[in-house]
PDB file of N, CA and C in Angstrom:
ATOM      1  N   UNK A   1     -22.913  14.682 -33.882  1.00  0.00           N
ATOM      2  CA  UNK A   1     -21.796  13.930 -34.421  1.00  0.00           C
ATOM      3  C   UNK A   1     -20.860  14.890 -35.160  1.00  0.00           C
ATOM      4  N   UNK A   2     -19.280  14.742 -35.212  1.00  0.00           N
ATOM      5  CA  UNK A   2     -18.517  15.752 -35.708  1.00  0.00           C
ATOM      6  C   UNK A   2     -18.298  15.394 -36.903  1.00  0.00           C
ATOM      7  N   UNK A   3     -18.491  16.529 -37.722  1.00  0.00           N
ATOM      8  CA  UNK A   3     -17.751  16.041 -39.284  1.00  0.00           C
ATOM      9  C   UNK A   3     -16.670  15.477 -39.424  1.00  0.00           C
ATOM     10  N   UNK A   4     -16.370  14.912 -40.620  1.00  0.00           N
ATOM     11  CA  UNK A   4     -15.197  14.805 -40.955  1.00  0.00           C
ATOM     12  C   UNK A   4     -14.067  15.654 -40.847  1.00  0.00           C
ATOM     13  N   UNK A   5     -14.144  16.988 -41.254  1.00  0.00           N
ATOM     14  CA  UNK A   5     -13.385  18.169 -40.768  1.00  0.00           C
ATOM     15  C   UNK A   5     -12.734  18.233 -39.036  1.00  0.00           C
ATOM     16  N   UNK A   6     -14.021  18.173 -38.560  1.00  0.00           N
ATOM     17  CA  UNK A   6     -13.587  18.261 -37.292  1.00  0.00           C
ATOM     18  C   UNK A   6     -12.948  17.127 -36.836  1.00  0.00           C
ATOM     19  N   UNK A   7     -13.294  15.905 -37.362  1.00  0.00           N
ATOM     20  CA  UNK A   7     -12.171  14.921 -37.029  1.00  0.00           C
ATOM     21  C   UNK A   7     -11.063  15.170 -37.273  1.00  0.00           C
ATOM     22  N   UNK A   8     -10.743  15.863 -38.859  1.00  0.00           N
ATOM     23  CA  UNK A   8      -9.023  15.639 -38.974  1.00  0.00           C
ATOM     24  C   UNK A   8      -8.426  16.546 -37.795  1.00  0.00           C
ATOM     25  N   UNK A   9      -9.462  17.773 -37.176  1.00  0.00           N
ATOM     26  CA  UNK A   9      -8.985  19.194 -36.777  1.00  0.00           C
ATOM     27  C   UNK A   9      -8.548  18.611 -35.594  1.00  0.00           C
ATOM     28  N   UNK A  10      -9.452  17.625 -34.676  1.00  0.00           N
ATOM     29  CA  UNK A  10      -9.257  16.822 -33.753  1.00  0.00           C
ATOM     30  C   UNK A  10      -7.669  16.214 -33.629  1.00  0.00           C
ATOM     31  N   UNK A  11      -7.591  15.591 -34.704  1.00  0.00           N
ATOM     32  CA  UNK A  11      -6.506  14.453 -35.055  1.00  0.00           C
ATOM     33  C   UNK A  11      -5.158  15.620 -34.946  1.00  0.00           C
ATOM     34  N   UNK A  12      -5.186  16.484 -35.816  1.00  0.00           N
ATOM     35  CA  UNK A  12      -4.022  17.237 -36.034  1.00  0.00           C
ATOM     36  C   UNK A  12      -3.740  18.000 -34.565  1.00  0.00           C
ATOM     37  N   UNK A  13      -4.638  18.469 -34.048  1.00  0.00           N
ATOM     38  CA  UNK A  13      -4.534  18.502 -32.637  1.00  0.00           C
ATOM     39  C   UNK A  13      -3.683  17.708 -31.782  1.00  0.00           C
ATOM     40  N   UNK A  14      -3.868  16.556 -31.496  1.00  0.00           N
ATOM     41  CA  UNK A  14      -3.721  15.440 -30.788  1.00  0.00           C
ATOM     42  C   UNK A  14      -1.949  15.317 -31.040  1.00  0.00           C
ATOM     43  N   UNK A  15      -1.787  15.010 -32.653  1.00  0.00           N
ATOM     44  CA  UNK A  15      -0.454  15.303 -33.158  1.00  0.00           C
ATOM     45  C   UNK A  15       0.581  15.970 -32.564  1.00  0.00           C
ATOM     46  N   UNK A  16      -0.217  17.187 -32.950  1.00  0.00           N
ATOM     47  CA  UNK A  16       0.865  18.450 -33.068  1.00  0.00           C
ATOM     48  C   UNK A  16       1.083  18.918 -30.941  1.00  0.00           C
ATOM     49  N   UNK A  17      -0.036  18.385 -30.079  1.00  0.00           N
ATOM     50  CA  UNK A  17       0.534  18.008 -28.626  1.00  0.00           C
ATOM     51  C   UNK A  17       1.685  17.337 -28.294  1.00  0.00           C
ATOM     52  N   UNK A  18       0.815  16.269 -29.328  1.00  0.00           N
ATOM     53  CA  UNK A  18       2.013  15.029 -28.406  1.00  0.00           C
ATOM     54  C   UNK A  18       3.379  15.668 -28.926  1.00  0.00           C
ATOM     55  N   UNK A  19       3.229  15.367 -30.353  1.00  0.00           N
ATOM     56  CA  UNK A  19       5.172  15.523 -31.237  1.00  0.00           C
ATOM     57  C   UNK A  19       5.400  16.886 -31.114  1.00  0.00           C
ATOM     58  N   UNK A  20       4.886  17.600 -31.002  1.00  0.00           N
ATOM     59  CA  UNK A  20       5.341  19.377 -30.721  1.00  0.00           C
ATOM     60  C   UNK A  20       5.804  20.062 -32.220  1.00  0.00           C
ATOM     61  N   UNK A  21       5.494  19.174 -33.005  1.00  0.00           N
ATOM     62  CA  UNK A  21       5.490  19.396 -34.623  1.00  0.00           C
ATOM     63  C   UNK A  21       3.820  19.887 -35.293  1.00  0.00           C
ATOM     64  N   UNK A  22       4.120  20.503 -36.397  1.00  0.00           N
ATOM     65  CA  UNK A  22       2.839  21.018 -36.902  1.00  0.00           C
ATOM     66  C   UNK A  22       2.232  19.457 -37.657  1.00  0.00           C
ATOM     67  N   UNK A  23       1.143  19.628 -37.882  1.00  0.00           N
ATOM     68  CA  UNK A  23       0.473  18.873 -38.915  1.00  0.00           C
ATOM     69  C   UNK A  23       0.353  19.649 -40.077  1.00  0.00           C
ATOM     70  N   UNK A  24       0.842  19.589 -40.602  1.00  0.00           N
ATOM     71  CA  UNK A  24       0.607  20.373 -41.971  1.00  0.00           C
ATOM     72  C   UNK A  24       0.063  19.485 -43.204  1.00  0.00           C
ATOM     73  N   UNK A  25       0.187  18.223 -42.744  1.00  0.00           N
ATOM     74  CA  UNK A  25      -0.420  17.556 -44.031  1.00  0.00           C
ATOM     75  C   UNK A  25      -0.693  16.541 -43.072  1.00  0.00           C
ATOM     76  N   UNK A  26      -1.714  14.939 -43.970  1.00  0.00           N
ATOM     77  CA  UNK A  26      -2.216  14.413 -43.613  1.00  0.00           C
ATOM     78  C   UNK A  26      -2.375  13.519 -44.723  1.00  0.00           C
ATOM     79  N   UNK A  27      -1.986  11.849 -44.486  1.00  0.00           N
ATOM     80  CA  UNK A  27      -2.759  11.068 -45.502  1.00  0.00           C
ATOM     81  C   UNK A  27      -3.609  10.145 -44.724  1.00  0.00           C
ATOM     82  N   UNK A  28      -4.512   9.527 -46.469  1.00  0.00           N
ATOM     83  CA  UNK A  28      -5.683   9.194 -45.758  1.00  0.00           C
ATOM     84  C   UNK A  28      -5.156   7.806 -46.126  1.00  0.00           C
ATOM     85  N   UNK A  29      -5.483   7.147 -44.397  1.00  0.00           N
ATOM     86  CA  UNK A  29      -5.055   5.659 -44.316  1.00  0.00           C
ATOM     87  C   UNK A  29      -6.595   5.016 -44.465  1.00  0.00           C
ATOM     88  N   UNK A  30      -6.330   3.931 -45.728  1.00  0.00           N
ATOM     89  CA  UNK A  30      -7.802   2.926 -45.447  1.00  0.00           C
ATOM     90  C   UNK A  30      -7.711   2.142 -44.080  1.00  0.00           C
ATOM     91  N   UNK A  31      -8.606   1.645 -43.658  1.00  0.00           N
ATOM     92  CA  UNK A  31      -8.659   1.211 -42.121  1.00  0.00           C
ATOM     93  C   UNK A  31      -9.505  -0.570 -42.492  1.00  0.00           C
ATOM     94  N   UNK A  32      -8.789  -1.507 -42.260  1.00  0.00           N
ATOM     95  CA  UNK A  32      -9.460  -2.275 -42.627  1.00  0.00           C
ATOM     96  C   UNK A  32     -10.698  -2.555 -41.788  1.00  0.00           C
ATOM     97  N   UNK A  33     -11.706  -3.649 -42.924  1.00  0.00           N
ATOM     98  CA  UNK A  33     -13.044  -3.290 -41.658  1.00  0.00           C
ATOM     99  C   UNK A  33     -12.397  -5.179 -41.564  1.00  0.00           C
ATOM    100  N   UNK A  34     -13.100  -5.575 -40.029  1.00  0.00           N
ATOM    101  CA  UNK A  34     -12.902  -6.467 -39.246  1.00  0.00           C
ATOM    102  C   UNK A  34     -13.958  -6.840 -38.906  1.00  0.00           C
ATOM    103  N   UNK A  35     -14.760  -7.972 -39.406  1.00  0.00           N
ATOM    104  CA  UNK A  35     -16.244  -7.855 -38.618  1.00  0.00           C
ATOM    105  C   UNK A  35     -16.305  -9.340 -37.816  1.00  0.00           C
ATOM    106  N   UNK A  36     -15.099  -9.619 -37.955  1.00  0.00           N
ATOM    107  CA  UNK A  36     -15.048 -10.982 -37.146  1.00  0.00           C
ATOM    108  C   UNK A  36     -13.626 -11.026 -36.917  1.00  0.00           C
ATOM    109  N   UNK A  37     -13.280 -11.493 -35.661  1.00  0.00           N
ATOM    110  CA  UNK A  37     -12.207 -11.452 -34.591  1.00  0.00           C
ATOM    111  C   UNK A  37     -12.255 -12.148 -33.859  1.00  0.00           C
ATOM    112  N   UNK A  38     -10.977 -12.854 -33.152  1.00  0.00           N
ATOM    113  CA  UNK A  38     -10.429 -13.930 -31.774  1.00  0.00           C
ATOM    114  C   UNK A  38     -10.058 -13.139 -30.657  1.00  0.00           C
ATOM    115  N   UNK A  39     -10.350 -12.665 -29.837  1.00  0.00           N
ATOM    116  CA  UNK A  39      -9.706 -12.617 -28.442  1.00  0.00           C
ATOM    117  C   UNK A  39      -8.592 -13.438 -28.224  1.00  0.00           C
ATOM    118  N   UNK A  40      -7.221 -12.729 -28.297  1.00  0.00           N
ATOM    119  CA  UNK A  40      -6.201 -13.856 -28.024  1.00  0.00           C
ATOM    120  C   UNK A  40      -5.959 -13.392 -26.348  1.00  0.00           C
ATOM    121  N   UNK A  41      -5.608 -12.313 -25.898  1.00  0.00           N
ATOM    122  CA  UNK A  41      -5.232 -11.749 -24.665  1.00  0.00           C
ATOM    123  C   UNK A  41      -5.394 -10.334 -24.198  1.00  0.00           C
ATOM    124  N   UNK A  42      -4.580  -9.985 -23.337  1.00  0.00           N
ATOM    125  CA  UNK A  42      -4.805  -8.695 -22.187  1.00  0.00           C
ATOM    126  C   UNK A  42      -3.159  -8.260 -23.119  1.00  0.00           C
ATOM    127  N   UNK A  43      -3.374  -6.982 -23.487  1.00  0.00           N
ATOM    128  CA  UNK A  43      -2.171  -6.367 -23.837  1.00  0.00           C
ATOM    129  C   UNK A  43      -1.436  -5.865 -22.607  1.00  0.00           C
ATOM    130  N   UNK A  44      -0.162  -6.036 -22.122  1.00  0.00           N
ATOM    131  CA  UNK A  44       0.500  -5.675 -20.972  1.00  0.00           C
ATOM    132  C   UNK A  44       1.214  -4.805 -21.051  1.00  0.00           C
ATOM    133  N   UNK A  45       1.872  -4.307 -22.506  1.00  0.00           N
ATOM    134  CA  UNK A  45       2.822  -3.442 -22.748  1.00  0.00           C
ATOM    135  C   UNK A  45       2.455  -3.006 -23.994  1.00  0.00           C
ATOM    136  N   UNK A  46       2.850  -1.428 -24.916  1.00  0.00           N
ATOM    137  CA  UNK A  46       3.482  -1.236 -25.898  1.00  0.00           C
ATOM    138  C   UNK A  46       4.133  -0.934 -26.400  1.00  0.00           C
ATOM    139  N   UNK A  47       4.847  -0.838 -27.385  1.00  0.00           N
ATOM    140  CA  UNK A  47       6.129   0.221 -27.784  1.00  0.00           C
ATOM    141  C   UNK A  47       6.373   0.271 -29.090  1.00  0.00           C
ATOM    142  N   UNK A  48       6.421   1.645 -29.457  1.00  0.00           N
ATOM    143  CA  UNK A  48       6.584   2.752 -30.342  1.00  0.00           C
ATOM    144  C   UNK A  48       7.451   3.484 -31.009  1.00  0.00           C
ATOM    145  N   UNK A  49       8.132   3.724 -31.830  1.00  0.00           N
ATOM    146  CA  UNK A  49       8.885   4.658 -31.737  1.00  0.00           C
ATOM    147  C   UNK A  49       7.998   5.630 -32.464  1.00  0.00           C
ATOM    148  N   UNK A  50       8.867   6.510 -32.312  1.00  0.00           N
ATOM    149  CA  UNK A  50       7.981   8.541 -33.195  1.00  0.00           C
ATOM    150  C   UNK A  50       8.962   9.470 -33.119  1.00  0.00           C
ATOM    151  N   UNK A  51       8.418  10.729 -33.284  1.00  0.00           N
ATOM    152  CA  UNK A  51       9.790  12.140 -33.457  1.00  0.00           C
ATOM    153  C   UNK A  51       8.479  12.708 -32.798  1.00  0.00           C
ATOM    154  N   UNK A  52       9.616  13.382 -31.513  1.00  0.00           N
ATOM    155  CA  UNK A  52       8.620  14.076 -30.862  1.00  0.00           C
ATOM    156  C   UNK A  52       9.673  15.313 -30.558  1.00  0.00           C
ATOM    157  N   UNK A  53       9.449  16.683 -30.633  1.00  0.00           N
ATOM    158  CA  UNK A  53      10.545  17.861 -30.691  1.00  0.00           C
ATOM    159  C   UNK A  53      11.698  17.812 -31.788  1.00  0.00           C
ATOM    160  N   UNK A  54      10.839  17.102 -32.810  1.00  0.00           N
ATOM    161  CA  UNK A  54      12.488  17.152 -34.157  1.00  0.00           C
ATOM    162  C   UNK A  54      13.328  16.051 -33.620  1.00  0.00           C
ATOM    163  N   UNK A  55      13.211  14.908 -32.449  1.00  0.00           N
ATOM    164  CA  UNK A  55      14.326  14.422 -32.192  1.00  0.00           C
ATOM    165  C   UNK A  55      13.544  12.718 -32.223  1.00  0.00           C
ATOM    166  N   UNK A  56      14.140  11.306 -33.040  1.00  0.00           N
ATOM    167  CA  UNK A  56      13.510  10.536 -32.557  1.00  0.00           C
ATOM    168  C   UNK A  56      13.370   9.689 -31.247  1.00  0.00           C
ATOM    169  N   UNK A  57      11.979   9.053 -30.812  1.00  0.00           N
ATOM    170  CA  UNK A  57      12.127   8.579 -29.360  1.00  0.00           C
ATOM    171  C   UNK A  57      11.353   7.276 -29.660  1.00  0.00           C
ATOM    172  N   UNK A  58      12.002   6.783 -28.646  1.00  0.00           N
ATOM    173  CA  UNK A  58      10.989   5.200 -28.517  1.00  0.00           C
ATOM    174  C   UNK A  58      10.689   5.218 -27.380  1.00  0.00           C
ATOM    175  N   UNK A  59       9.025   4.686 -27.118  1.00  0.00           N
ATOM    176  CA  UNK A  59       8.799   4.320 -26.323  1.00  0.00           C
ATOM    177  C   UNK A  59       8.039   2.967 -25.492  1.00  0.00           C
ATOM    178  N   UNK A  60       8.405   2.685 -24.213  1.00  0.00           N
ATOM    179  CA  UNK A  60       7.460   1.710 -24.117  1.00  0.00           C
ATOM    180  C   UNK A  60       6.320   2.131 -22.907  1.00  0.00           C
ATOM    181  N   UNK A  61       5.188   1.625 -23.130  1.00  0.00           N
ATOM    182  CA  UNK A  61       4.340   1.945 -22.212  1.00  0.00           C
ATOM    183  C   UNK A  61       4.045   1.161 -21.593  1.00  0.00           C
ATOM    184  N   UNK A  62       3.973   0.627 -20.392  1.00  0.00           N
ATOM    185  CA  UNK A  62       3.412  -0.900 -19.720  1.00  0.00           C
ATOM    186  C   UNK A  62       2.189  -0.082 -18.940  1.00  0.00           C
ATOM    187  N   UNK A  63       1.303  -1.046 -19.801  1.00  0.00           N
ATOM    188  CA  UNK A  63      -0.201  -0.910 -18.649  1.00  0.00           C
ATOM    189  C   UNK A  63      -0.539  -1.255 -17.586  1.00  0.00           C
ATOM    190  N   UNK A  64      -1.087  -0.417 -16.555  1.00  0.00           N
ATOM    191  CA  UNK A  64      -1.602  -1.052 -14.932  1.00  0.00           C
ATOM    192  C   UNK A  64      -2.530  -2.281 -15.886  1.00  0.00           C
ATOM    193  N   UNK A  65      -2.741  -2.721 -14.288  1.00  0.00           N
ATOM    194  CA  UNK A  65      -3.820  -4.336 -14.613  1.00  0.00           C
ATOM    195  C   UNK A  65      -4.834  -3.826 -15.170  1.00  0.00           C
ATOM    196  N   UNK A  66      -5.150  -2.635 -14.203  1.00  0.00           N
ATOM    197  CA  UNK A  66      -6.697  -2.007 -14.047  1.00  0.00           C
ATOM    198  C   UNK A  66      -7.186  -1.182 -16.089  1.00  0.00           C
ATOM    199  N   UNK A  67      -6.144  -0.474 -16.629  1.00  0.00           N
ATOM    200  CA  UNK A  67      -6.421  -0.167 -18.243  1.00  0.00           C
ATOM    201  C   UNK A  67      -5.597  -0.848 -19.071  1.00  0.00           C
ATOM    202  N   UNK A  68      -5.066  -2.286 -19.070  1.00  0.00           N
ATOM    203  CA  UNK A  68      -5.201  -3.345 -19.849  1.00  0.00           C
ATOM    204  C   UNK A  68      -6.197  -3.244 -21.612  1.00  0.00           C
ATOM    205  N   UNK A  69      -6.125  -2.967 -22.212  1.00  0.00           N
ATOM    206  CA  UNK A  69      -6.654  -3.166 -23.608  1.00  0.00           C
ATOM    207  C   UNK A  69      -6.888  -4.985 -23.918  1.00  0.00           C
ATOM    208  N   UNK A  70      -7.816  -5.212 -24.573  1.00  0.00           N
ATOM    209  CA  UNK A  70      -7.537  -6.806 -25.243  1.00  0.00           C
ATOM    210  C   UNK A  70      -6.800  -6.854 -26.703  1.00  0.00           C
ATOM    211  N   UNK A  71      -6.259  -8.031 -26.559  1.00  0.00           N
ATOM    212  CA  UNK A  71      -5.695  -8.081 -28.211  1.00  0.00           C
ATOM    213  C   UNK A  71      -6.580  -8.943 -28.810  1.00  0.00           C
ATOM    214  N   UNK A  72      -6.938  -8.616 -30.088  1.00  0.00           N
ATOM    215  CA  UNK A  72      -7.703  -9.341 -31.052  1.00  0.00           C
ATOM    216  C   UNK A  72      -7.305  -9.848 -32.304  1.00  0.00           C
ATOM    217  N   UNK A  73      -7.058 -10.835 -33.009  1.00  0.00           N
ATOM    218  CA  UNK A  73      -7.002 -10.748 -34.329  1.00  0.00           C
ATOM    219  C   UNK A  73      -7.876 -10.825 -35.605  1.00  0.00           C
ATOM    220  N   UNK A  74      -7.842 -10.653 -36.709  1.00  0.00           N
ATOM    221  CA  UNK A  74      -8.670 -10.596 -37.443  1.00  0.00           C
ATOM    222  C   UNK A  74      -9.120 -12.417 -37.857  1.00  0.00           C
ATOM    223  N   UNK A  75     -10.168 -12.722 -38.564  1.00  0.00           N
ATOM    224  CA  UNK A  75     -10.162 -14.287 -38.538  1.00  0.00           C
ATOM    225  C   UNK A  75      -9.022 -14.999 -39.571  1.00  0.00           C
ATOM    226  N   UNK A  76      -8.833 -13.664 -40.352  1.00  0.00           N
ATOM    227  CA  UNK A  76      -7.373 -14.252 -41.284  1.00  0.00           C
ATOM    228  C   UNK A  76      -6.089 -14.197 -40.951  1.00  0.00           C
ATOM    229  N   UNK A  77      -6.279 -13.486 -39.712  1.00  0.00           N
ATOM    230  CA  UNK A  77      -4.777 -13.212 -39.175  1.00  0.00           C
ATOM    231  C   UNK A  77      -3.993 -12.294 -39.660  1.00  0.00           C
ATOM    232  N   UNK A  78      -4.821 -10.850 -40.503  1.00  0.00           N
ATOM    233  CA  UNK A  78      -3.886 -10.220 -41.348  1.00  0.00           C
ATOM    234  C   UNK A  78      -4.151  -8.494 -40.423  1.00  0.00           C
ATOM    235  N   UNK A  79      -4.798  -8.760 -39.525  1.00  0.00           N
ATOM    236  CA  UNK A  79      -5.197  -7.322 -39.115  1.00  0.00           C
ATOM    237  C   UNK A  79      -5.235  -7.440 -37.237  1.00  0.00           C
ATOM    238  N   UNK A  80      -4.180  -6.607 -36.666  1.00  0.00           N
ATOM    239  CA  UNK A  80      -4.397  -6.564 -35.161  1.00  0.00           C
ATOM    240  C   UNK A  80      -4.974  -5.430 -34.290  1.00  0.00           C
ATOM    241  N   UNK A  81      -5.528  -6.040 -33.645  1.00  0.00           N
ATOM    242  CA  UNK A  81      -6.306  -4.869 -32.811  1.00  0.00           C
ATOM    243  C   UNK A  81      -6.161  -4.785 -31.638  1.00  0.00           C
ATOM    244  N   UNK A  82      -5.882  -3.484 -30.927  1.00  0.00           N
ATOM    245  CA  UNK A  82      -6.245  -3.479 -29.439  1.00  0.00           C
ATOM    246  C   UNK A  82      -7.573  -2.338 -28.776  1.00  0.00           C
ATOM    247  N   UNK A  83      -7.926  -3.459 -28.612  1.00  0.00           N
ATOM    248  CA  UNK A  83      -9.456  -2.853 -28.101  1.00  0.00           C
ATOM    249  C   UNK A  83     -10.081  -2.587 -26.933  1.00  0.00           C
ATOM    250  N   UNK A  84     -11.272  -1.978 -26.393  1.00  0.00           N
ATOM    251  CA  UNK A  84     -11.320  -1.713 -24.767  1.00  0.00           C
ATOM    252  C   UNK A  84      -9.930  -1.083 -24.363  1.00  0.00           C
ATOM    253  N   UNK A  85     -10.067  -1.144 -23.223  1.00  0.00           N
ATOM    254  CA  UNK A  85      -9.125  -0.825 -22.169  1.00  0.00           C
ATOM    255  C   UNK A  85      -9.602   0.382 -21.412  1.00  0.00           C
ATOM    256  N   UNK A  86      -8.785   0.777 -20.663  1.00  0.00           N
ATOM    257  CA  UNK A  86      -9.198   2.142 -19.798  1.00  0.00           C
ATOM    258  C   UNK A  86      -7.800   2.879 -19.895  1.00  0.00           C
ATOM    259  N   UNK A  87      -8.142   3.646 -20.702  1.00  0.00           N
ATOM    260  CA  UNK A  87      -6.207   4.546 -21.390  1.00  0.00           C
ATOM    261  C   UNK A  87      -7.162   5.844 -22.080  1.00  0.00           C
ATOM    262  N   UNK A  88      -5.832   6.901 -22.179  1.00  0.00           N
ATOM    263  CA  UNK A  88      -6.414   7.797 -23.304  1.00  0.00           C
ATOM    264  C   UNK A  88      -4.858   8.029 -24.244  1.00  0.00           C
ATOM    265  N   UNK A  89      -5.127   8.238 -25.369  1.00  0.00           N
ATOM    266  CA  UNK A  89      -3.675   8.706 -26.023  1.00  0.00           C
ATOM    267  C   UNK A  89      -4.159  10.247 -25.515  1.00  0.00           C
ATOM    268  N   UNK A  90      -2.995  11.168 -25.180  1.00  0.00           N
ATOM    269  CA  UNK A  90      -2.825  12.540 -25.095  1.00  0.00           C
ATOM    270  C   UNK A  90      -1.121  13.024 -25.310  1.00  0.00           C
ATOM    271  N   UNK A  91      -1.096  14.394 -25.149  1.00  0.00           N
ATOM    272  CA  UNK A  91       0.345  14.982 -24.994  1.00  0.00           C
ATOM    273  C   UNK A  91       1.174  14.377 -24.499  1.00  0.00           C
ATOM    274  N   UNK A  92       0.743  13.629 -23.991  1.00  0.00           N
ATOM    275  CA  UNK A  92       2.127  12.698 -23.158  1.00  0.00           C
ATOM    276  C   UNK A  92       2.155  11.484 -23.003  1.00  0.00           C
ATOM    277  N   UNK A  93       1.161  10.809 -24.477  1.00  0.00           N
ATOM    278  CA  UNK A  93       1.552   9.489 -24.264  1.00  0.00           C
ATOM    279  C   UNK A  93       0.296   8.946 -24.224  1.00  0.00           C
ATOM    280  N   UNK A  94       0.447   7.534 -23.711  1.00  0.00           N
ATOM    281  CA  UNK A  94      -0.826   6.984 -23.155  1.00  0.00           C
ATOM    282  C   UNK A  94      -0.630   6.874 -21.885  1.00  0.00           C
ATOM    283  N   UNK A  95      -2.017   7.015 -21.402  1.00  0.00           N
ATOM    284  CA  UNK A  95      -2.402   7.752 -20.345  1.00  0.00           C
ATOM    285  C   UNK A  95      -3.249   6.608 -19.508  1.00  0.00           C
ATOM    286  N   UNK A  96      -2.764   5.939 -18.346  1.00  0.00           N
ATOM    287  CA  UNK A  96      -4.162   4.796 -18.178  1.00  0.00           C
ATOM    288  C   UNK A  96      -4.724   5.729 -17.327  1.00  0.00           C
ATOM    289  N   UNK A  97      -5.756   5.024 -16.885  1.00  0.00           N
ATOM    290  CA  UNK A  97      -6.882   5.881 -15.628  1.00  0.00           C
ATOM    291  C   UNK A  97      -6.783   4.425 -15.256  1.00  0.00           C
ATOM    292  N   UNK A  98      -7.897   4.882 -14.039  1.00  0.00           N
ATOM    293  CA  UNK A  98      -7.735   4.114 -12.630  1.00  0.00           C
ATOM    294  C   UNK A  98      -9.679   3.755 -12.443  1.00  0.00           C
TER     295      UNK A  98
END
């Protein structure tokens, strides 16, 4: 299992691909915990904006059928999730597979 270290080293990685910017810093987001959730649907699309090369971009991503994510909500309705699917985030985005 990777430390914590190697997670952020991971993370800043991932970053500094996609946006072509350094990570030089990092805050720490609490993550809410969710231990109960609704299945509402099949996520079909997303969209984003970010700064990727110093310049900002938006994007949208529409998923094949086949790496579809589900949407979930929390039971209070205060926390959304997309979960499963067959995707990877990388340098260029999200990425479905087949």
């Amino acid at each position: 299992m990777a430390t914590k270290k190697q997670r952020v080293d991971q993370a800043a990685k991932l970053y500094e691909d996609f946006t072509g910017g350094q990570a030089d810093s990092y805050e720490q987001v609490k993550m809410p915990r969710v231990d109960v959730a609704i299945l509402v649907g099949e996520v079909e699309a997303i969209a984003y904006n970010t700064v990727r090369d110093g310049k900002p971009q938006r994007y949208l991503h529409k998923f094949d059928k086949s790496a579809q994510p589900r949407f979930a909500v929390s039971h209070d309705g205060k926390t959304l999730l997309i979960i499963d699917g067959n995707f990877t985030f990388t340098e260029r985005g999200i990425t479905d597979h087949e």
